[in-house]
Each structure stands twice: as C-alpha cells, then as structure tokens.
PDB file of N, CA and C in Angstrom:
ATOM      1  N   UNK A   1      60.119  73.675  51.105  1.00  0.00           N
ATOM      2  CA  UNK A   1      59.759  74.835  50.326  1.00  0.00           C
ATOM      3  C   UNK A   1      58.408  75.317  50.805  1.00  0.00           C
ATOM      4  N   UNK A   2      58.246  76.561  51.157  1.00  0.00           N
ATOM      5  CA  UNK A   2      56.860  77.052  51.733  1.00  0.00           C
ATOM      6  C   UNK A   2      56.351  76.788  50.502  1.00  0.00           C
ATOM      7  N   UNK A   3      54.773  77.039  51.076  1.00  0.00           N
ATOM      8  CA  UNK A   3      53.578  77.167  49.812  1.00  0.00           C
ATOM      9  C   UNK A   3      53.388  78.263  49.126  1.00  0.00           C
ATOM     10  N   UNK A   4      54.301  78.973  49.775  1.00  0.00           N
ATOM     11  CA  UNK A   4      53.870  80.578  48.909  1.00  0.00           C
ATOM     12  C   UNK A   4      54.902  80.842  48.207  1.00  0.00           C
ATOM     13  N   UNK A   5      56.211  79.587  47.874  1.00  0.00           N
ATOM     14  CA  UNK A   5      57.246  80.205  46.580  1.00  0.00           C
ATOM     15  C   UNK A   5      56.729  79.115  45.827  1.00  0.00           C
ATOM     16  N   UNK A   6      55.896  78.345  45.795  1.00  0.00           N
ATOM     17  CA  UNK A   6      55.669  77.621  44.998  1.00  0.00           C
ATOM     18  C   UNK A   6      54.806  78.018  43.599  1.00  0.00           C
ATOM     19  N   UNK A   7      55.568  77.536  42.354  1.00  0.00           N
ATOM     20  CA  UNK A   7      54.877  78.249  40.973  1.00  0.00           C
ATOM     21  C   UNK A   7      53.505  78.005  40.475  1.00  0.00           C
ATOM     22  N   UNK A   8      53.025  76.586  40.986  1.00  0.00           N
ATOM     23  CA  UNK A   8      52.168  76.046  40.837  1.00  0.00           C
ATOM     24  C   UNK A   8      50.501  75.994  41.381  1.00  0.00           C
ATOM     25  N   UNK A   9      49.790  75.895  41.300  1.00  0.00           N
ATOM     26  CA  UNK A   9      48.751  75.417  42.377  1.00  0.00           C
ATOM     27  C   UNK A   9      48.494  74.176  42.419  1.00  0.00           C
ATOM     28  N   UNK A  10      48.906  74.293  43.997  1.00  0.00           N
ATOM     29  CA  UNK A  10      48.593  72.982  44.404  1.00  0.00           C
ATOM     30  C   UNK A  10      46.863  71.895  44.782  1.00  0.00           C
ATOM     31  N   UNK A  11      46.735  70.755  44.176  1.00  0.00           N
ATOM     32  CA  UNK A  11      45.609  69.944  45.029  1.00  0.00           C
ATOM     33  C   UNK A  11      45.597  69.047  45.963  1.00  0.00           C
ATOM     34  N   UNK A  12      45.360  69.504  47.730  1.00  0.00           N
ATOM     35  CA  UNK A  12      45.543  68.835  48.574  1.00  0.00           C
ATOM     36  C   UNK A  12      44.683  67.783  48.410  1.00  0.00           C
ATOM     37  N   UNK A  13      44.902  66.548  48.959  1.00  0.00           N
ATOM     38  CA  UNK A  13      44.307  65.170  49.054  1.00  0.00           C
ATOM     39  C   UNK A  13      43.928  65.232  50.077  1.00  0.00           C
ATOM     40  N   UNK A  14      42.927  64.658  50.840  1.00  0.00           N
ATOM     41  CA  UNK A  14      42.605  65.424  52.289  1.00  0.00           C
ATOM     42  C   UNK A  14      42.965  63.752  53.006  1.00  0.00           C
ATOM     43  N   UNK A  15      42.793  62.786  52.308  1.00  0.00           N
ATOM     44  CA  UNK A  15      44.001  61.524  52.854  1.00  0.00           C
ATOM     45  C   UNK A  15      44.767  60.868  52.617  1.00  0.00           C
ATOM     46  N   UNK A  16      45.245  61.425  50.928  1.00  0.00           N
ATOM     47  CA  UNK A  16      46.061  60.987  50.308  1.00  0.00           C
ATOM     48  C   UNK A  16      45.669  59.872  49.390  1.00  0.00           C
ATOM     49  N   UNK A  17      46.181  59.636  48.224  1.00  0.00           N
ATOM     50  CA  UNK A  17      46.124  58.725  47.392  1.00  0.00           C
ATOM     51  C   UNK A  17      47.565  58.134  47.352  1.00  0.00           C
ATOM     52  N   UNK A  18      46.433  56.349  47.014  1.00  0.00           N
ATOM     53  CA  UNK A  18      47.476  55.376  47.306  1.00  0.00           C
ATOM     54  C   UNK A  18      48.510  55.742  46.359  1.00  0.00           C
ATOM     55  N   UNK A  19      49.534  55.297  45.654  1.00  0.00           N
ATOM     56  CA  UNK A  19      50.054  55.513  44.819  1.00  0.00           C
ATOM     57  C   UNK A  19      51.509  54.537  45.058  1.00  0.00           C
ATOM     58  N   UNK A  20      53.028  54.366  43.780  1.00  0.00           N
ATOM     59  CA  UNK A  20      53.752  53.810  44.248  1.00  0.00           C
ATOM     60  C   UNK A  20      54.872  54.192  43.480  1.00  0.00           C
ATOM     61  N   UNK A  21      55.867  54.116  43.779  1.00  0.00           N
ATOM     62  CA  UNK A  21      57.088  54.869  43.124  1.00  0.00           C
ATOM     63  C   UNK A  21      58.411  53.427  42.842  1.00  0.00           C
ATOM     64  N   UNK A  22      58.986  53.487  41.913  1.00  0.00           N
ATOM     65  CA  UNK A  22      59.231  52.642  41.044  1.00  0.00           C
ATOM     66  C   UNK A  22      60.788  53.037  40.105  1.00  0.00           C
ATOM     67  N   UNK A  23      61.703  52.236  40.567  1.00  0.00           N
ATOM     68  CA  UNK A  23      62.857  52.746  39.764  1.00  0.00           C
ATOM     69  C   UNK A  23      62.673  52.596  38.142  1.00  0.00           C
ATOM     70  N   UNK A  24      63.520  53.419  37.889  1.00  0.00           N
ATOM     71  CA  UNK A  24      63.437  53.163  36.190  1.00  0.00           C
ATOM     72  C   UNK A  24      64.040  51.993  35.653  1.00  0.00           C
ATOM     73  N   UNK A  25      64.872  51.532  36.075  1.00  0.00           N
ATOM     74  CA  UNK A  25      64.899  50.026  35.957  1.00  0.00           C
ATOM     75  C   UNK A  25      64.402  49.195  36.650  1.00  0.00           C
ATOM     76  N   UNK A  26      63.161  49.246  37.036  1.00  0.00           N
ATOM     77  CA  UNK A  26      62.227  48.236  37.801  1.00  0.00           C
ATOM     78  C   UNK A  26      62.768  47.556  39.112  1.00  0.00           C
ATOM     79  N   UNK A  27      63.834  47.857  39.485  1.00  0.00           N
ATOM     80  CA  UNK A  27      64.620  46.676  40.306  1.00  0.00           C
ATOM     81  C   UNK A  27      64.298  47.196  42.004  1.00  0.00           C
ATOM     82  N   UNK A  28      63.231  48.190  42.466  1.00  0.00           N
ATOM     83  CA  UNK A  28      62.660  48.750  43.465  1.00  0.00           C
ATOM     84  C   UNK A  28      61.477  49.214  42.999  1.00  0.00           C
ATOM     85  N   UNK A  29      60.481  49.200  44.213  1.00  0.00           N
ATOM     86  CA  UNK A  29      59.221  49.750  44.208  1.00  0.00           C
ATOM     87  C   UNK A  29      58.760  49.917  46.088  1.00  0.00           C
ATOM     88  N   UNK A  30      58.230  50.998  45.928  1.00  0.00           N
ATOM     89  CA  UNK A  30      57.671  51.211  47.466  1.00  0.00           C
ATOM     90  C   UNK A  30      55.677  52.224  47.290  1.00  0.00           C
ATOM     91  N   UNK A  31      55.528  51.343  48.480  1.00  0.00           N
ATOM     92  CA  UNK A  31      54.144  52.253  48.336  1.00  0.00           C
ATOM     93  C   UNK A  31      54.322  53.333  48.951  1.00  0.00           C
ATOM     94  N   UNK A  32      53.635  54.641  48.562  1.00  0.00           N
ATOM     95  CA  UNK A  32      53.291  56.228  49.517  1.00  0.00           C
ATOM     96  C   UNK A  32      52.085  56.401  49.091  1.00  0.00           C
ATOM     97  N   UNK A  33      51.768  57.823  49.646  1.00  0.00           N
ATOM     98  CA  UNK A  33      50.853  58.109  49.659  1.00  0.00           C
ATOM     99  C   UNK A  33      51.129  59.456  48.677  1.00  0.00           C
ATOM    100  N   UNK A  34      50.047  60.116  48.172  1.00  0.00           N
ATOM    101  CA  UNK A  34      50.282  61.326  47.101  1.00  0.00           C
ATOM    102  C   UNK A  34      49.424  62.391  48.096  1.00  0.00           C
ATOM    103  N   UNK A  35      50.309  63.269  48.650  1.00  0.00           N
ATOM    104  CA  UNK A  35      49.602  64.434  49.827  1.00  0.00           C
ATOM    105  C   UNK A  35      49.029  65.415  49.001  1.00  0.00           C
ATOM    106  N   UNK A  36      49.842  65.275  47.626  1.00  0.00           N
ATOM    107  CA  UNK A  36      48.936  67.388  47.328  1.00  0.00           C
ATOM    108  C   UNK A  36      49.911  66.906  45.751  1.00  0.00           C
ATOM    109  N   UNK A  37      49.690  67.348  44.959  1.00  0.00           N
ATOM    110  CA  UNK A  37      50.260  67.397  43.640  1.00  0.00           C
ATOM    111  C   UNK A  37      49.598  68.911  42.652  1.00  0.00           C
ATOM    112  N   UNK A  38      50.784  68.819  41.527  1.00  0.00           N
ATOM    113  CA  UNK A  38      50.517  70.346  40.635  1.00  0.00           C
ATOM    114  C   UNK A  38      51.076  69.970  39.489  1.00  0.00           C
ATOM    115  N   UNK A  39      50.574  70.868  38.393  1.00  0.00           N
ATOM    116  CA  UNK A  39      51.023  70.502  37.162  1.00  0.00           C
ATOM    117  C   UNK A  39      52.655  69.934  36.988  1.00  0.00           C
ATOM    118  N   UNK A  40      53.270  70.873  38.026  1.00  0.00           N
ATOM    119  CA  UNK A  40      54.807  70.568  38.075  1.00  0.00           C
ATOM    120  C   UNK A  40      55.735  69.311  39.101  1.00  0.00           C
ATOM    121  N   UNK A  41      54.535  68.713  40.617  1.00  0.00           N
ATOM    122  CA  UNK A  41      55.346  68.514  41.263  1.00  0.00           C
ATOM    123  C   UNK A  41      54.374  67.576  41.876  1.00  0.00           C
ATOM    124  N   UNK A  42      54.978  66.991  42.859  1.00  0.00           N
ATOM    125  CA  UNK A  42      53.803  66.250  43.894  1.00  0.00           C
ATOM    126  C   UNK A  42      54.898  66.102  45.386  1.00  0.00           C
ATOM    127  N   UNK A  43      53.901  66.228  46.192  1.00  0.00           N
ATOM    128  CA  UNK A  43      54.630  65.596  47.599  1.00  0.00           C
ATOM    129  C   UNK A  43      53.349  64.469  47.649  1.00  0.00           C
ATOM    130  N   UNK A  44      54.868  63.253  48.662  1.00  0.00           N
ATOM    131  CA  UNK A  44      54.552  61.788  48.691  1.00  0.00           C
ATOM    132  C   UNK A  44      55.266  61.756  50.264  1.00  0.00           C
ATOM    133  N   UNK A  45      54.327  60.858  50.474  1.00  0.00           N
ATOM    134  CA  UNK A  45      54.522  60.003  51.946  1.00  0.00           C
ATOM    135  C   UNK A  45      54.883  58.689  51.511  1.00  0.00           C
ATOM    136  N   UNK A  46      56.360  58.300  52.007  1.00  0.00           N
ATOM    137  CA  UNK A  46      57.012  57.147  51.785  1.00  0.00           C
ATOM    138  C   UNK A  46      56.537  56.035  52.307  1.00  0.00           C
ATOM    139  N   UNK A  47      56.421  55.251  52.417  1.00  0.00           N
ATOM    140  CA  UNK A  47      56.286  53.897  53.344  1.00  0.00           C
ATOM    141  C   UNK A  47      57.513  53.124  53.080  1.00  0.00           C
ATOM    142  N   UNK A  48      58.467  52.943  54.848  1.00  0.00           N
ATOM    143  CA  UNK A  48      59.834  52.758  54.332  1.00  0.00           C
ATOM    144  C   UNK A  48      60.851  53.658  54.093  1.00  0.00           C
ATOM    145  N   UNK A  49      61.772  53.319  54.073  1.00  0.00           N
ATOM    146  CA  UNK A  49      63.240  53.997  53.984  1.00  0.00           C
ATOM    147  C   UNK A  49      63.801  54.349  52.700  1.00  0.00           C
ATOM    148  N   UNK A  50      63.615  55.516  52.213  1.00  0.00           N
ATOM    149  CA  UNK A  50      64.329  55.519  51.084  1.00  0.00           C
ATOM    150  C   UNK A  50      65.747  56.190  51.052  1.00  0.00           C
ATOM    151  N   UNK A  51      66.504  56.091  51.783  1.00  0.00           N
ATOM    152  CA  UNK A  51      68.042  56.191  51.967  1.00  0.00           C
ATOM    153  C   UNK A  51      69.047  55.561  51.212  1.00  0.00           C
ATOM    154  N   UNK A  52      67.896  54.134  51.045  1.00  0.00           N
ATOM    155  CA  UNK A  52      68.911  53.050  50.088  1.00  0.00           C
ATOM    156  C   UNK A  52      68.460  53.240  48.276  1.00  0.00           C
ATOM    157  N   UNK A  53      68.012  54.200  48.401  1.00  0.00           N
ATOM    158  CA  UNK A  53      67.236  54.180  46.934  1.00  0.00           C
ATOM    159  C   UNK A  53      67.810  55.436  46.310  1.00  0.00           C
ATOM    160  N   UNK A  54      68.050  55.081  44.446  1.00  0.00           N
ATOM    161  CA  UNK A  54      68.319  56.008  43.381  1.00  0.00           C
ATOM    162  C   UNK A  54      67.217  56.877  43.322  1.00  0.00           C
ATOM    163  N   UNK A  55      67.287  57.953  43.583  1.00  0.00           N
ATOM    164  CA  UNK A  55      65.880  59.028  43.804  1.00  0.00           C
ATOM    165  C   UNK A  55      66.143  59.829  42.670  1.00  0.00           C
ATOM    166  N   UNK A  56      67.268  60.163  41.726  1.00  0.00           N
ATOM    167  CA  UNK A  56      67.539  61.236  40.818  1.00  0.00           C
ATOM    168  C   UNK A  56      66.248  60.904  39.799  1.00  0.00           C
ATOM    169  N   UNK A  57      65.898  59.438  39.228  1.00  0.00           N
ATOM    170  CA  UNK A  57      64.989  59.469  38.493  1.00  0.00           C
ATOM    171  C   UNK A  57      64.294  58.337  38.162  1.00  0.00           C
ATOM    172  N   UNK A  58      62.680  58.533  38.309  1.00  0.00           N
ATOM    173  CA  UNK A  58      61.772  57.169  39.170  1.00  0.00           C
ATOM    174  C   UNK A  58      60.728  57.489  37.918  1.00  0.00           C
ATOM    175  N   UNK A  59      59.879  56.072  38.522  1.00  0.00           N
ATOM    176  CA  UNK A  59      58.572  56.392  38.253  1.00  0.00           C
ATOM    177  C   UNK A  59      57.724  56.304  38.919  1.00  0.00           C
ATOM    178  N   UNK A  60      56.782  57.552  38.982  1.00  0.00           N
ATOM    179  CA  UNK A  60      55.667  57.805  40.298  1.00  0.00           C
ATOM    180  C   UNK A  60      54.396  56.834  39.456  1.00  0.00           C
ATOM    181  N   UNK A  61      54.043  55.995  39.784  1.00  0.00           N
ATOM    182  CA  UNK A  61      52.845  54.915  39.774  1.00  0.00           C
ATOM    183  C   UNK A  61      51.451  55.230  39.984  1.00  0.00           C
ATOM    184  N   UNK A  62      51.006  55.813  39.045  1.00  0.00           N
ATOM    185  CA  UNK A  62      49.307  56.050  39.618  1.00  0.00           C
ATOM    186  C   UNK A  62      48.385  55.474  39.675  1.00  0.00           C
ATOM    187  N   UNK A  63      48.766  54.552  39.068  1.00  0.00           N
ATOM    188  CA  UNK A  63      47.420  53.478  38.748  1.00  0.00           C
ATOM    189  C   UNK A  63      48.126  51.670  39.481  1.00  0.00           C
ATOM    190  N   UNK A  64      46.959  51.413  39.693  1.00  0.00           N
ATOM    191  CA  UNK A  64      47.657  49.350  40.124  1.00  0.00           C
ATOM    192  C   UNK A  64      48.289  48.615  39.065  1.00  0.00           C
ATOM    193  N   UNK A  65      47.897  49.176  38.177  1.00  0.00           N
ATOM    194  CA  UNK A  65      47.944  48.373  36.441  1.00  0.00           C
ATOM    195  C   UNK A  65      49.861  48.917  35.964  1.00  0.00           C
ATOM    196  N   UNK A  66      50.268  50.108  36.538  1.00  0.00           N
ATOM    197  CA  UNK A  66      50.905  51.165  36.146  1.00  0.00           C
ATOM    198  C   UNK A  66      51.248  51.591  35.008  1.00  0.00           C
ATOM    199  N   UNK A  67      50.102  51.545  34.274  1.00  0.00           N
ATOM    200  CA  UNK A  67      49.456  51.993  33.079  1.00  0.00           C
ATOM    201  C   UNK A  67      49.576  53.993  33.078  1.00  0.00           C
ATOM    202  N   UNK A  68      48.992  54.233  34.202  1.00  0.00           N
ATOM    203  CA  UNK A  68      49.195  55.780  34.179  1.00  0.00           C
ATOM    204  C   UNK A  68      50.872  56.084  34.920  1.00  0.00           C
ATOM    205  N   UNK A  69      51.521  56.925  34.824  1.00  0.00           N
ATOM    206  CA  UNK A  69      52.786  56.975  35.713  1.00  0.00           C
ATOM    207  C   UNK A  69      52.963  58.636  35.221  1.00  0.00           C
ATOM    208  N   UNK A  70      53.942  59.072  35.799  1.00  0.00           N
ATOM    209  CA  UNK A  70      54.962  60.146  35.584  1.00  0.00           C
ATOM    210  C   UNK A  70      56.459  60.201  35.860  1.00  0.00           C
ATOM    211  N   UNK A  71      57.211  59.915  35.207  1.00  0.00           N
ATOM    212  CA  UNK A  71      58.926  60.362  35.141  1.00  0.00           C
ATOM    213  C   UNK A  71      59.319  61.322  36.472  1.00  0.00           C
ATOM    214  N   UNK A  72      59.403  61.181  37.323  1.00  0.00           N
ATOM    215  CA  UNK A  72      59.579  62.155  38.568  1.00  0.00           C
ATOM    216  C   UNK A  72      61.712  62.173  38.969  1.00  0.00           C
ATOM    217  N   UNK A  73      61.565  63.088  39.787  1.00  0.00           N
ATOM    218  CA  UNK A  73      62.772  63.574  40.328  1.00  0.00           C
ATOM    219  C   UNK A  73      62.842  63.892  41.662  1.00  0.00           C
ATOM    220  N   UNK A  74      63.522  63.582  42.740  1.00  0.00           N
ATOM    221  CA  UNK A  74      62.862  64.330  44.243  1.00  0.00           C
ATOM    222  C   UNK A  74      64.214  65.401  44.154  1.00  0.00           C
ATOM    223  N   UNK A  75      63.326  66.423  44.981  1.00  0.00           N
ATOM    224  CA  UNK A  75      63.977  67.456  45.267  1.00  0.00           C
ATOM    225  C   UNK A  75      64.005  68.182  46.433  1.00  0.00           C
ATOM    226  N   UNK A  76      63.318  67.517  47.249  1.00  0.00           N
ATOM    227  CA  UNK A  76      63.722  67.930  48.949  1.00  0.00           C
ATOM    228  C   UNK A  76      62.938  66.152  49.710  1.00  0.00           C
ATOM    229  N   UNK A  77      63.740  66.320  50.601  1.00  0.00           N
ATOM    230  CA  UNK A  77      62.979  65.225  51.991  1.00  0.00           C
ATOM    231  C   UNK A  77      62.461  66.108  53.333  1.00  0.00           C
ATOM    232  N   UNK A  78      61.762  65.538  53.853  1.00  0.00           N
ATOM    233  CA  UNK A  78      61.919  65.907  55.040  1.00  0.00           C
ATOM    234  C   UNK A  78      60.643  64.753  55.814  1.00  0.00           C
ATOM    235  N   UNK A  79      61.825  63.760  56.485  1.00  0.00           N
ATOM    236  CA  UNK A  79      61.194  62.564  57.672  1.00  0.00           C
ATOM    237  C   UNK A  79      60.618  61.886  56.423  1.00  0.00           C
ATOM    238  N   UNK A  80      59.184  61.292  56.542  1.00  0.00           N
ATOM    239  CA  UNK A  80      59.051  60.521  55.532  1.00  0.00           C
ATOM    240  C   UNK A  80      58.551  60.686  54.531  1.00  0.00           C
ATOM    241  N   UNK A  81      58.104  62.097  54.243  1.00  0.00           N
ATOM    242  CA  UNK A  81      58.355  62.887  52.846  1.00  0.00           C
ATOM    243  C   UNK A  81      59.047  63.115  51.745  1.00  0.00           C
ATOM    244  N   UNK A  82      58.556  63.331  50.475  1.00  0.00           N
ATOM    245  CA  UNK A  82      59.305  63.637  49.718  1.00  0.00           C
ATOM    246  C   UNK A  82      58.761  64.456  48.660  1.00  0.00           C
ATOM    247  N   UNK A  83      59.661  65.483  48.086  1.00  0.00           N
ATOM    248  CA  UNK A  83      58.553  66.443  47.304  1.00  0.00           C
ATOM    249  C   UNK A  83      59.330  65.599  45.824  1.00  0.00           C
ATOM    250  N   UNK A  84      59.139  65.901  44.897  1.00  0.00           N
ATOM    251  CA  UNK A  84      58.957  65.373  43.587  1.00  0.00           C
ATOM    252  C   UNK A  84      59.336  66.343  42.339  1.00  0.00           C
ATOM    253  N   UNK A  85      59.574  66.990  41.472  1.00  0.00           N
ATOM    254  CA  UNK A  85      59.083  67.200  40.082  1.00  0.00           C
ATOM    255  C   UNK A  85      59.063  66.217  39.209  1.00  0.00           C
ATOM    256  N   UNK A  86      57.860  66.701  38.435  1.00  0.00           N
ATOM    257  CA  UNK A  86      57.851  65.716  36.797  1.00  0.00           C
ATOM    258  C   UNK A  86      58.860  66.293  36.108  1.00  0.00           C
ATOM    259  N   UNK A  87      59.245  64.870  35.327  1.00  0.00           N
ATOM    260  CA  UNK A  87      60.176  65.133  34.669  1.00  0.00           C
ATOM    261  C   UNK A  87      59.512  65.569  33.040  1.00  0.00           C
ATOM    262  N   UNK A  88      59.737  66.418  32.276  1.00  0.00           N
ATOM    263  CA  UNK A  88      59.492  66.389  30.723  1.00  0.00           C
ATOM    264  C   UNK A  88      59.664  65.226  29.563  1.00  0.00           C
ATOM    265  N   UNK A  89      58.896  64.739  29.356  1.00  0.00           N
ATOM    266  CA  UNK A  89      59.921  64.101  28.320  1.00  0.00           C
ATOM    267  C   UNK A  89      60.193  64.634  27.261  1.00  0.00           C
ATOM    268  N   UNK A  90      61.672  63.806  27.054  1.00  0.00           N
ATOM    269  CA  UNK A  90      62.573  64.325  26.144  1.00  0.00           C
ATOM    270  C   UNK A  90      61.777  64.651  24.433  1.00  0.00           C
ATOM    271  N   UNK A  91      61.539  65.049  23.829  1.00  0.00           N
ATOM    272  CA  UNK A  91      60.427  65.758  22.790  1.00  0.00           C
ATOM    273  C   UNK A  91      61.392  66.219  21.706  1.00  0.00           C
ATOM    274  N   UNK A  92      62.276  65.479  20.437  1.00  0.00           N
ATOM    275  CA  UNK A  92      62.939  65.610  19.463  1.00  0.00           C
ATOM    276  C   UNK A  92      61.641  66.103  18.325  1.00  0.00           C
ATOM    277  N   UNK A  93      61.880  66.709  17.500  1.00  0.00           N
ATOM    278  CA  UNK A  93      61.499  67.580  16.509  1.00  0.00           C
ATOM    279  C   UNK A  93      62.160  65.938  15.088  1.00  0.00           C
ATOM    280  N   UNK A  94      60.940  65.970  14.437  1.00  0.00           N
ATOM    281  CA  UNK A  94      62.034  65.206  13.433  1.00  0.00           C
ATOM    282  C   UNK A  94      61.950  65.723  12.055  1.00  0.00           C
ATOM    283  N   UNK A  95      63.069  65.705  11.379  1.00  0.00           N
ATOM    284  CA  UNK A  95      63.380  66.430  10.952  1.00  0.00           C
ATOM    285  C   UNK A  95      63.400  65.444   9.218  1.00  0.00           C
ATOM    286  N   UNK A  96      62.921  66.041   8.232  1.00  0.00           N
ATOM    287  CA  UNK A  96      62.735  65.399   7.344  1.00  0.00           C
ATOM    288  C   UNK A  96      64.047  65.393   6.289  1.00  0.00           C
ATOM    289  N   UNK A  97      64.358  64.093   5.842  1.00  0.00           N
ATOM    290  CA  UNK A  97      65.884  64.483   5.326  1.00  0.00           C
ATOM    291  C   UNK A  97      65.528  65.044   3.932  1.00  0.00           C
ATOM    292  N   UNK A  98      66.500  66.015   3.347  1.00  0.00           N
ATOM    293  CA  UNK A  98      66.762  66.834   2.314  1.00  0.00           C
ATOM    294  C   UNK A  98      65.959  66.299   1.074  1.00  0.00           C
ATOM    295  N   UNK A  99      65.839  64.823   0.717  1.00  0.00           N
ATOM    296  CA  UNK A  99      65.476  64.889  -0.333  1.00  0.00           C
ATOM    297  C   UNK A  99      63.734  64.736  -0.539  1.00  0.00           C
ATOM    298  N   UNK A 100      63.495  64.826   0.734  1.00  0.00           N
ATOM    299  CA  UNK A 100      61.737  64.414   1.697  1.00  0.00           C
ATOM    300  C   UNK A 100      61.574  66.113   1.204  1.00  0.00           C
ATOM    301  N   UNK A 101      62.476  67.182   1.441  1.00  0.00           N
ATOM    302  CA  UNK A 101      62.094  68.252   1.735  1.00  0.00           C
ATOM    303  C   UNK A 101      61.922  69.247   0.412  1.00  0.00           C
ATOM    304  N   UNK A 102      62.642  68.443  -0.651  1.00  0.00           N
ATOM    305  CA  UNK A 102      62.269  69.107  -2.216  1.00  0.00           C
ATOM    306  C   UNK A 102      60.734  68.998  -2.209  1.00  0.00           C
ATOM    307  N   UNK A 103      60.820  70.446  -3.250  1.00  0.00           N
ATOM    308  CA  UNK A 103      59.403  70.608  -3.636  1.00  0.00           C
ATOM    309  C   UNK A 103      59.411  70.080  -4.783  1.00  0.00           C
ATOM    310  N   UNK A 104      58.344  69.330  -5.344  1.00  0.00           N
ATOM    311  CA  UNK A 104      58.197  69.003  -6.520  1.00  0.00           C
ATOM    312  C   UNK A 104      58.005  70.132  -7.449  1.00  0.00           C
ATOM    313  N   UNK A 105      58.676  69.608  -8.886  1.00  0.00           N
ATOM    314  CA  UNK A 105      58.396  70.687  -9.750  1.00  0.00           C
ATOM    315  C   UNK A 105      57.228  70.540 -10.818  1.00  0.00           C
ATOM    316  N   UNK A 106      56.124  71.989 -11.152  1.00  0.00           N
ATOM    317  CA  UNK A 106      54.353  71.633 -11.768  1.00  0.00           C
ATOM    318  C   UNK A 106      55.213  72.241 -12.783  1.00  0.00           C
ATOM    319  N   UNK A 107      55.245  71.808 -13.938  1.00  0.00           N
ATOM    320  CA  UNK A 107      55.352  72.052 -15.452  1.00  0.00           C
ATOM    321  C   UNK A 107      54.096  72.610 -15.639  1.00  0.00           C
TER     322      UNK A 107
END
C-alpha cells in the first residue's frame, strides 16, 4: 500500500523497535522489528518465516514483560515484511436489567 492512500499518519523508526508478535493462543512467538506504526496499523520486520503461522489474529508485543501489546491482524506481506492493523476490542454496552432500570417512586 503506498504512503499516500494511507488514512493515518505514520511514525517512522529510523531503526526500528525491538518488538515480538505472539499467537493468541500463545503456542508461537517470533521477534521483528516495528518500522513505522499509526493509530491504525504498524509495519514489522519478521525475523523468520512466517508461512507456517496463523496471521488472521496475534498479539503484537511491545514490551519484554508483554504487559503492553495490541490485538493485530496482517494485511499485506511483502519478503520479510508485514503490515498489520489493530484490532478494536470488542466494547459491549451493558445494559441494566428492567428492574435496575425503575425509577423509584418520591411520595
């Protein structure tokens, strides 16, 4: 995707940050590098093959601790690249049941 359909603004890393990407069921992890990221997306430099890997939905690793992360998705490759979106999380409204929602009555 050029840089100029992109929705976002991007922040280049001028050598990248370490970083590590992480299935959602823990059962893979690989180190990359984080080239440029945006409110919406990040491109990553793989270390390794990810051919053998569930890419629909990860977790991008920011921290050693992986205390910080983001829910990611890839959405293009190219060689040992990979561009990314964050994923949203899912954000339910809750909803108070009927009898939570009576108003009391002031005599």
């Amino acid at each position: 995707m050029g840089k100029e359909l992109r929705k976002s603004q991007r922040i280049d890393f001028e050598r990248g940050i370490d970083v590590q990407i992480m299935g959602i069921d823990g059962t893979w992890r690989r180190s990359c590098r984080m080239l440029d990221a945006s409110d919406g997306g990040a491109l990553l430099q793989v270390q390794g093959s990810v051919g053998d890997l569930d890419l629909k939905e990860f977790f991008l690793l920011l921290s050693s601790t992986g205390l910080a992360y983001r829910r990611c998705k890839m959405v293009r490759v190219n060689g040992d690249q990979i561009g990314v979106i964050f994923l949203k999380p899912d954000v339910r409204k809750k909803v108070a049941s009927p009898s939570a929602r009576k108003m009391p009555v002031v005599a």
